[in-house]
Protein backbone atom coordinates (compact mmCIF):
# COMPACT_ATOMS: atom_id res chain seq x y z
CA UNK A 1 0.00 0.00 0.00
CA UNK A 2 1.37 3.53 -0.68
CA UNK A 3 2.02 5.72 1.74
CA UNK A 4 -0.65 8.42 0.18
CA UNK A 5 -3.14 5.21 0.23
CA UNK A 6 -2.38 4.58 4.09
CA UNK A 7 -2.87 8.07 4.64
CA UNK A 8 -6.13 8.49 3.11
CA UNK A 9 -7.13 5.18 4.87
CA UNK A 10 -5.93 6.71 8.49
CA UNK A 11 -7.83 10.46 7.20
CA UNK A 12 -10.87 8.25 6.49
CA UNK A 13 -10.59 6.19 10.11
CA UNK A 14 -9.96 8.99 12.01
CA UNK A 15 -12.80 10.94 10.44
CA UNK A 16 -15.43 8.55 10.84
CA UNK A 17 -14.13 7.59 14.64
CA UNK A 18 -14.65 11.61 15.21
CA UNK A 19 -18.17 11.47 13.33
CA UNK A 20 -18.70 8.28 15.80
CA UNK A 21 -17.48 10.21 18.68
CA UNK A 22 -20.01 13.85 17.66
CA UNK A 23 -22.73 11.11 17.02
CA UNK A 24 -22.59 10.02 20.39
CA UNK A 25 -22.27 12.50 22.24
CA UNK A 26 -25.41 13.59 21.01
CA UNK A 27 -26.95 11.01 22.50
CA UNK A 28 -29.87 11.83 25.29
CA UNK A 29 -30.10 9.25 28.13
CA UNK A 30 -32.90 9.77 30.56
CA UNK A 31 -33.48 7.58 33.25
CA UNK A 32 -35.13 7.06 36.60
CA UNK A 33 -33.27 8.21 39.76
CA UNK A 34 -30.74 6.31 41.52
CA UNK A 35 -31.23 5.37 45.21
CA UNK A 36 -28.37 7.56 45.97
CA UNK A 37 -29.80 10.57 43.67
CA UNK A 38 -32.79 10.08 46.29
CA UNK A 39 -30.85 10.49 48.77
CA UNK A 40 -29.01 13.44 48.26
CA UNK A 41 -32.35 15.12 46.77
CA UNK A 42 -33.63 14.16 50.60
CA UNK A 43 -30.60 15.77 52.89
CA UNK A 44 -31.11 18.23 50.44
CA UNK A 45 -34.37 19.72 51.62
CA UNK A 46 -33.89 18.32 54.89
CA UNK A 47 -31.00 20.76 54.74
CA UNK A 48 -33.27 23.48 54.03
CA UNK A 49 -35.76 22.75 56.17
CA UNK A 50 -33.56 22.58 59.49
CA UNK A 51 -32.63 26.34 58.03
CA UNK A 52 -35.93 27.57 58.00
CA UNK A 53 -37.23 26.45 60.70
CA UNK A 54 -34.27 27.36 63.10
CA UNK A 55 -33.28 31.00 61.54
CA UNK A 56 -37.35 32.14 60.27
CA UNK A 57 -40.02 29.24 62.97
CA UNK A 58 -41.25 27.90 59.55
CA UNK A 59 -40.74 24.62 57.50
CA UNK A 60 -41.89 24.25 54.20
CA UNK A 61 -45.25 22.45 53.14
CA UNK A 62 -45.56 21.63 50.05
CA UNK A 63 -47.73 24.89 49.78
CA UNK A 64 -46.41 26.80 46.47
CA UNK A 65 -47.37 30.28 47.43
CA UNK A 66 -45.37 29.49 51.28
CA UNK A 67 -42.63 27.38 49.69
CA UNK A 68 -41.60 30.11 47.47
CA UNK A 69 -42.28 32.93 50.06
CA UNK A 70 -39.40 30.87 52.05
CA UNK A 71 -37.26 30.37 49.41
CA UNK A 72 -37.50 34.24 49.47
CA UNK A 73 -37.06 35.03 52.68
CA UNK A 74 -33.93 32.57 52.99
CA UNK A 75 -32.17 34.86 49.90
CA UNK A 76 -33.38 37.96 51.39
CA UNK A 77 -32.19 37.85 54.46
CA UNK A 78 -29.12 36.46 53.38
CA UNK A 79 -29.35 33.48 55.45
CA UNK A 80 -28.28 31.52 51.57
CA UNK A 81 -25.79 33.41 49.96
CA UNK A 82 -24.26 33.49 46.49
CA UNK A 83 -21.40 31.13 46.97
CA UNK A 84 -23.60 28.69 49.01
CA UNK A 85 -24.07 26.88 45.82
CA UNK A 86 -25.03 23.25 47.93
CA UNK A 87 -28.10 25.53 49.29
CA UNK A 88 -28.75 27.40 46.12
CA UNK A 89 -29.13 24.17 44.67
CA UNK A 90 -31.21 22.66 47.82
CA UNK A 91 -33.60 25.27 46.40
CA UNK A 92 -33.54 24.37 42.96
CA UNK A 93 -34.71 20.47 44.87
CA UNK A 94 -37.33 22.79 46.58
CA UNK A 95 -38.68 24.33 44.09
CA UNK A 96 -38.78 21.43 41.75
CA UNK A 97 -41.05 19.60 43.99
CA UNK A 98 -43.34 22.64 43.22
CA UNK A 99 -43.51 22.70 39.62
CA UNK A 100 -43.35 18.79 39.50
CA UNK A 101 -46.79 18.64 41.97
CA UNK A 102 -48.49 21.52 40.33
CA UNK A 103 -47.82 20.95 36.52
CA UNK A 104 -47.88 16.35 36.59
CA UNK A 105 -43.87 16.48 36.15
CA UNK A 106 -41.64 13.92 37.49
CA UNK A 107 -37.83 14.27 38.54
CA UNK A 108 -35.65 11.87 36.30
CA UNK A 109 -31.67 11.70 35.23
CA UNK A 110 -31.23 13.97 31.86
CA UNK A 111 -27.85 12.46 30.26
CA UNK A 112 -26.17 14.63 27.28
CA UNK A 113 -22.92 15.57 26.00
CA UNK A 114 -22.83 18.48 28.84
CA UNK A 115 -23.36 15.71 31.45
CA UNK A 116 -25.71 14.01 34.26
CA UNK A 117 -28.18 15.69 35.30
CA UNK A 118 -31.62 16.07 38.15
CA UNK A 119 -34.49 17.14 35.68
CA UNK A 120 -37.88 17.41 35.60
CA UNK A 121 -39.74 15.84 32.66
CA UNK A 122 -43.38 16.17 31.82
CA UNK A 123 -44.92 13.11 31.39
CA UNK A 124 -43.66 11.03 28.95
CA UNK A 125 -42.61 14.35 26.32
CA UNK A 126 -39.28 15.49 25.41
CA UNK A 127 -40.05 18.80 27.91
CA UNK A 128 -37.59 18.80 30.36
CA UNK A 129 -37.27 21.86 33.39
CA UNK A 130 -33.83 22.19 35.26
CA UNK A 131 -34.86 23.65 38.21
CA UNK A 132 -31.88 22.76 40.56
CA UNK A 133 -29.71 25.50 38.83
CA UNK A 134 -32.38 28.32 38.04
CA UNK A 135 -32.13 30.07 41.50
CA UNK A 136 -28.35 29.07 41.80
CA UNK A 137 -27.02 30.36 38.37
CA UNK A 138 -28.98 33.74 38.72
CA UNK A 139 -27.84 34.15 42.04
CA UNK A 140 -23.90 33.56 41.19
CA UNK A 141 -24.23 35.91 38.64
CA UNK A 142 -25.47 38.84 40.92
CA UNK A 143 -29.03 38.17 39.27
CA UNK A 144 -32.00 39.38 41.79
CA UNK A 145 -34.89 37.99 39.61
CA UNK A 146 -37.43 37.12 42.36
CA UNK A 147 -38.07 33.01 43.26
CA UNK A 148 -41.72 33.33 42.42
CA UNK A 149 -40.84 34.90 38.66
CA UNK A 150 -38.31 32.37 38.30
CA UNK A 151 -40.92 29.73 39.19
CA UNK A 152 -43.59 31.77 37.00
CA UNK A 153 -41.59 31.52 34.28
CA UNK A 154 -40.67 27.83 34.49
CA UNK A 155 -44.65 27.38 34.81
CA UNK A 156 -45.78 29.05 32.01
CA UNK A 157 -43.11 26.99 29.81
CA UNK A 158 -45.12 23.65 31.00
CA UNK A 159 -48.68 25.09 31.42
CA UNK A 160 -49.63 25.14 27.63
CA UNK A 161 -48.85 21.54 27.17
CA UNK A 162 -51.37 20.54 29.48
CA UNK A 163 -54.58 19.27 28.18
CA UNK A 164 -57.16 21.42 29.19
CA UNK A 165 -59.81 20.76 31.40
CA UNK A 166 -63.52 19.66 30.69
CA UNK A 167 -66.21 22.20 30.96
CA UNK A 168 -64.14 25.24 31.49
């Protein structure tokens, strides 16, 4: 074999190993949580919790218009601050249990090229929500944008897709 033959061989290997390697990495792997993703989702509001209800008397309920009121407080007072990203994201856990009870979502792993993932995904559609980094990221960045808009605007991404409701 020539040496210009072998080289267009090796061109034509290493292109289609690199066309291999773009190809997968565009693959999307979602899956159920692990019993350790659980877990950690767990101390997370537990970690939140014990927060609230030692610095503010309150806990959260499950309640969205309390929940986020919390969440508030708990930035506003500074009790969570910017580099606290373990509690920014304990919010993000917070808040996700919010939008997942109020709009039929469920939390599941969202695998991609940028990495693994806590997402919510409504029902079985290709809609996912991130809400573990929405307060965090703004918050890092010196971004005030209130919990409740943050949460509105998650909503209102989800909302439409709902069927809508008899006799209304």
């Amino acid at each position: 074999m020539s040496a210009a033959r072998l080289l267009h061989c090796l061109w034509i290997a290493a292109f289609m190993l690199a066309a291999g390697a773009a190809a997968a990495d565009n693959t999307l792997r979602v899956g159920q949580l692990s019993e350790l993703d659980r877990q950690y989702m767990t101390q997370q509001r537990d970690l939140l919790n014990d927060m609230a209800s030692v610095e503010l008397g309150r806990r959260f309920t499950g309640d969205t218009d309390n929940d986020l009121q919390l969440l508030q407080l708990l930035l506003d007072r500074r009790l969570v601050r910017p580099d606290q990203t373990r509690e920014l994201q304990a919010m993000g856990v917070i808040m996700g249990d919010l939008l997942a009870a109020d709009l039929d979502m469920h939390w599941v792993i969202y695998e991609d090229a940028q990495g693994r993932s806590r997402a919510l995904r409504y029902r079985d559609s290709d809609e996912y929500l991130f809400p573990i980094t929405m307060i965090s990221r703004r918050r890092e960045a010196d971004n005030h944008t209130p919990v409740a808009a943050i949460y509105q605007k998650a909503y209102d991404i989800i909302a439409p897709l709902q069927p809508a409701l008899p006799f209304r």
